[in-house]
Protein backbone atom coordinates (compact mmCIF):
# COMPACT_ATOMS: atom_id res chain seq x y z
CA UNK A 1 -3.87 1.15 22.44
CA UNK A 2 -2.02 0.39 18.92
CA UNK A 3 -5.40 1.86 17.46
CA UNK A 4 -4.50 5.60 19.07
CA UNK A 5 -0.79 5.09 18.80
CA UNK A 6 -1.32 4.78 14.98
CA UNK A 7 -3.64 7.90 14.89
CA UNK A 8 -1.13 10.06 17.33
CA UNK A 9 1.40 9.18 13.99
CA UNK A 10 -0.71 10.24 11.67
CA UNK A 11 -1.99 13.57 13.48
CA UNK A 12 1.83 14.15 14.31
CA UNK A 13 3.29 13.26 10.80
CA UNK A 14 5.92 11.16 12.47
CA UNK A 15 7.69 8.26 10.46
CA UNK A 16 7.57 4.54 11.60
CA UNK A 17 9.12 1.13 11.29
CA UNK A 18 5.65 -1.39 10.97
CA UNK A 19 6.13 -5.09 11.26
CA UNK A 20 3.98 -7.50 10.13
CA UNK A 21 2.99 -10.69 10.47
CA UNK A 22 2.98 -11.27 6.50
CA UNK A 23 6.04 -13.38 5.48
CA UNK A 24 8.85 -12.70 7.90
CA UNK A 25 8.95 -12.09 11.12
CA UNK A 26 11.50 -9.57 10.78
CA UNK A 27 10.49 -7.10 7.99
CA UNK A 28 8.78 -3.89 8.63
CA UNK A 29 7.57 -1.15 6.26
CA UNK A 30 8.65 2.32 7.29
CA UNK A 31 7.01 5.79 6.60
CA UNK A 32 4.07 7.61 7.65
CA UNK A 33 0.80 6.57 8.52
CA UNK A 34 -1.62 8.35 6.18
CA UNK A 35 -4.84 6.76 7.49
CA UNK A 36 -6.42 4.29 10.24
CA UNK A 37 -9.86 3.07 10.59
CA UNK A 38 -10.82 0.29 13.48
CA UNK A 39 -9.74 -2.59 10.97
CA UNK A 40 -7.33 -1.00 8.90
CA UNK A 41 -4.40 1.77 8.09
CA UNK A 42 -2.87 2.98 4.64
CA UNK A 43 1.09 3.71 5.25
CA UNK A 44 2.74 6.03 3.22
CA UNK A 45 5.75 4.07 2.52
CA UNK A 46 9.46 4.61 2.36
CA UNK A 47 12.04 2.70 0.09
CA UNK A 48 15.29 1.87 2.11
CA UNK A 49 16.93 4.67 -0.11
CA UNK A 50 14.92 7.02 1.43
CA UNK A 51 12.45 7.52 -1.82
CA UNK A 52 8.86 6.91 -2.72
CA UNK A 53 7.54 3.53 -2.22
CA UNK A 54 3.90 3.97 -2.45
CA UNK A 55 1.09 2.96 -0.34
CA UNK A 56 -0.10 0.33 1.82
CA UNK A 57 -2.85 -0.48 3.49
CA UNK A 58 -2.71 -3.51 6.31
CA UNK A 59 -5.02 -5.10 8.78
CA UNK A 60 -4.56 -3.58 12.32
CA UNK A 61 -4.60 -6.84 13.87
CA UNK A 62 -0.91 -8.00 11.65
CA UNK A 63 1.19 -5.69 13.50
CA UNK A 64 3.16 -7.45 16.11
CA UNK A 65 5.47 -4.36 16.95
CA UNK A 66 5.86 -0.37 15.92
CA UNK A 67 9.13 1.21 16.30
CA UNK A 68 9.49 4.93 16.84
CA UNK A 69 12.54 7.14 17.54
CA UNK A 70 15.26 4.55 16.30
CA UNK A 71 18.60 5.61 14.83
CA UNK A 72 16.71 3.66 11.01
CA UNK A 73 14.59 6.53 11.66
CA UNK A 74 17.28 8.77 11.54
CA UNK A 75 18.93 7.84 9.17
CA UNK A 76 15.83 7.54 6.90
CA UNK A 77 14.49 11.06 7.97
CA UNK A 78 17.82 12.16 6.45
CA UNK A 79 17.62 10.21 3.34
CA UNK A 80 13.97 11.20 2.46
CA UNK A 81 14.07 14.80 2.90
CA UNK A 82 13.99 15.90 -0.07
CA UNK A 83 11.35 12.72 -1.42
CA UNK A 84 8.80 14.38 -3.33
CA UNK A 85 5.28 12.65 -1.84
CA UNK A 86 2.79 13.99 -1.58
CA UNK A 87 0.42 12.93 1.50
CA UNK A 88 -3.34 11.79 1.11
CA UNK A 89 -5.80 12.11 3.23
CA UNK A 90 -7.92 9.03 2.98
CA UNK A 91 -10.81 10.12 4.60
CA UNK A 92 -13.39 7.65 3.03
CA UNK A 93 -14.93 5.36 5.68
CA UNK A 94 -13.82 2.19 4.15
CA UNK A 95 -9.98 2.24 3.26
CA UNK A 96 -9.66 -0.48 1.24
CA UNK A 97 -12.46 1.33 -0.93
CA UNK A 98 -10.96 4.24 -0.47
CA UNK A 99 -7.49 2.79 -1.70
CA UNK A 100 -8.70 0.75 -4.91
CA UNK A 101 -10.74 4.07 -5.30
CA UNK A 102 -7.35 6.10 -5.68
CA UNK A 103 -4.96 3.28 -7.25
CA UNK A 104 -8.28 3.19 -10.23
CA UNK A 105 -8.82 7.27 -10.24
CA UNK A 106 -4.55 7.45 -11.23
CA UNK A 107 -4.48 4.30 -13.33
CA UNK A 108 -1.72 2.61 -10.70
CA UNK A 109 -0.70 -0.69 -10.84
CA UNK A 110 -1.72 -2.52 -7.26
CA UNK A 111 -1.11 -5.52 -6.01
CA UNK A 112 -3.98 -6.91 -3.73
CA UNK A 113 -4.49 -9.97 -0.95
CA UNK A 114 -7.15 -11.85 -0.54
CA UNK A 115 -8.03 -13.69 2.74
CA UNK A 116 -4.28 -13.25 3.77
CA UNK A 117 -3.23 -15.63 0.35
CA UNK A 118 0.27 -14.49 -0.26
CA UNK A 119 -0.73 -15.58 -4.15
CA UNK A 120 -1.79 -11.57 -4.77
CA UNK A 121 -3.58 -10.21 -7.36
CA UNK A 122 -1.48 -7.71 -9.50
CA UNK A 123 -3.37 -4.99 -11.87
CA UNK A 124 -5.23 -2.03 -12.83
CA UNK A 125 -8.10 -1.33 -10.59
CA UNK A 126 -10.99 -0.94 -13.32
CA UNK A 127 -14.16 -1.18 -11.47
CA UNK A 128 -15.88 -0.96 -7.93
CA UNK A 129 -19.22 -2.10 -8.18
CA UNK A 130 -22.29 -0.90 -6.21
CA UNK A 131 -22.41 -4.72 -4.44
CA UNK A 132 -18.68 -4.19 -3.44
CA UNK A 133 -16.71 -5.86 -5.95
CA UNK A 134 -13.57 -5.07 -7.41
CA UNK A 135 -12.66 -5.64 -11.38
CA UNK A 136 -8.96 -6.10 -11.79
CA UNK A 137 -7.40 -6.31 -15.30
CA UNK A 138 -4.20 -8.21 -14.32
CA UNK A 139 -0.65 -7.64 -15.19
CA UNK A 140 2.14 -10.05 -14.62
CA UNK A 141 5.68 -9.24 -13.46
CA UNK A 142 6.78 -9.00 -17.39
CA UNK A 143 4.77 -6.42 -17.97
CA UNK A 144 1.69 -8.66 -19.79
CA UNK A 145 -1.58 -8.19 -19.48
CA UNK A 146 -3.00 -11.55 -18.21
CA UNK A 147 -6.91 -11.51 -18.13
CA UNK A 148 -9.02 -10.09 -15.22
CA UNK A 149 -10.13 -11.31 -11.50
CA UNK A 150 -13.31 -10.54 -9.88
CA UNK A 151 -12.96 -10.17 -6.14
CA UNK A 152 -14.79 -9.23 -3.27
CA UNK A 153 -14.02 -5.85 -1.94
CA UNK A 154 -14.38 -7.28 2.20
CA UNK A 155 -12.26 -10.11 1.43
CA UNK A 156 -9.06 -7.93 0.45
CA UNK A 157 -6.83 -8.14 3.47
CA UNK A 158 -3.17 -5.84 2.05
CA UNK A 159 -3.25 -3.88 -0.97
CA UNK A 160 0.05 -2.33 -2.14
CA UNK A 161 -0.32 0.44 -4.23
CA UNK A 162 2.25 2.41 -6.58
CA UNK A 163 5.29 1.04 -4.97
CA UNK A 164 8.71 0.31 -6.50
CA UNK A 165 7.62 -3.35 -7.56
CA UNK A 166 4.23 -1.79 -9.49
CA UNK A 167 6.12 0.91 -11.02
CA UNK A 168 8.43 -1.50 -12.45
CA UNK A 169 5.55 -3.51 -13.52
CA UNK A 170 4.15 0.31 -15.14
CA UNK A 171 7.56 0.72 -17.00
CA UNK A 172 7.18 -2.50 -18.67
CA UNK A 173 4.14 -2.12 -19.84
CA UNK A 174 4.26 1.07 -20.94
CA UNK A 175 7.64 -0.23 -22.43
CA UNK A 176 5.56 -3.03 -24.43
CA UNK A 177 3.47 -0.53 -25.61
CA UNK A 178 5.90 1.88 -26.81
CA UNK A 179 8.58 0.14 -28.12
């Protein structure tokens, strides 16, 4: 049931408030679903402002609730109307591949999960290897780089790709860096 509801979303391009059962009960992501698989989906996420806040991608089985229709919606419809994003089909059969495929093709920083840690990973996707791990030159929230993690590609449970809190993490760098 929440499997086709996500995929009538995506077909119809409709926006949506996802919660999660990462962190607070509460909080929900809202945007467009851009992809689902059996296991997984990649949102195309909206900043409360109504801008471009990257992309997601979740486990099916952490959403507790979808909201559809809402006056949020509404209001956020409004606000992101003129958002320049442009939608990607991720058609690969394995999105978190598919995701740490783009984030490493565009040179974004992501932040990644592993085993539902809430201790993440943040990075530059450098390498998918054939025997489906991931090499991830880290970055911390200054804007450092800070050595590299190996990690298993089916152990990744949220990756959160180009949002507002990697782009800061971009600027800084490329702030370091060109001083």
């Amino acid at each position: 049931m929440l499997i086709d509801l996500l995929k009538k979303l995506q077909r119809d391009g409709a926006c949506a408030a996802v919660y999660s059962r990462r962190g607070k009960q509460n909080r929900f992501s809202f945007g467009r679903i851009a992809s689902v698989s059996d296991a997984h989906y990649i949102f195309s996420s909206l900043a409360p402002r109504g801008t471009d806040d990257g992309w997601v991608l979740c486990e099916i089985s952490d959403i507790p609730r979808v909201e559809v229709g809402t006056k949020y919606a509404q209001r956020m419809s409004v606000l992101s109307r003129n958002t320049p994003h442009s939608p990607i089909a991720f058609d690969e059969g394995n999105l978190v591949e598919a995701l740490l495929r783009h984030a490493m093709r565009n040179n974004y920083v992501t932040a990644v999960d592993v085993l539902n840690s809430d201790s993440g990973i943040t990075g530059f996707v450098k390498t998918l290897s054939d025997d489906g791990v991931a090499e991830i030159a880290q970055i911390n929230r200054y804007g450092e780089t800070d050595g590299v993690s190996y990690i298993f590609v089916a152990d990744i449970t949220y990756i959160s790709c180009h949002s507002e809190d990697e782009q800061v993490i971009e600027r800084l760098l490329a702030g370091k860096s060109n001083p």
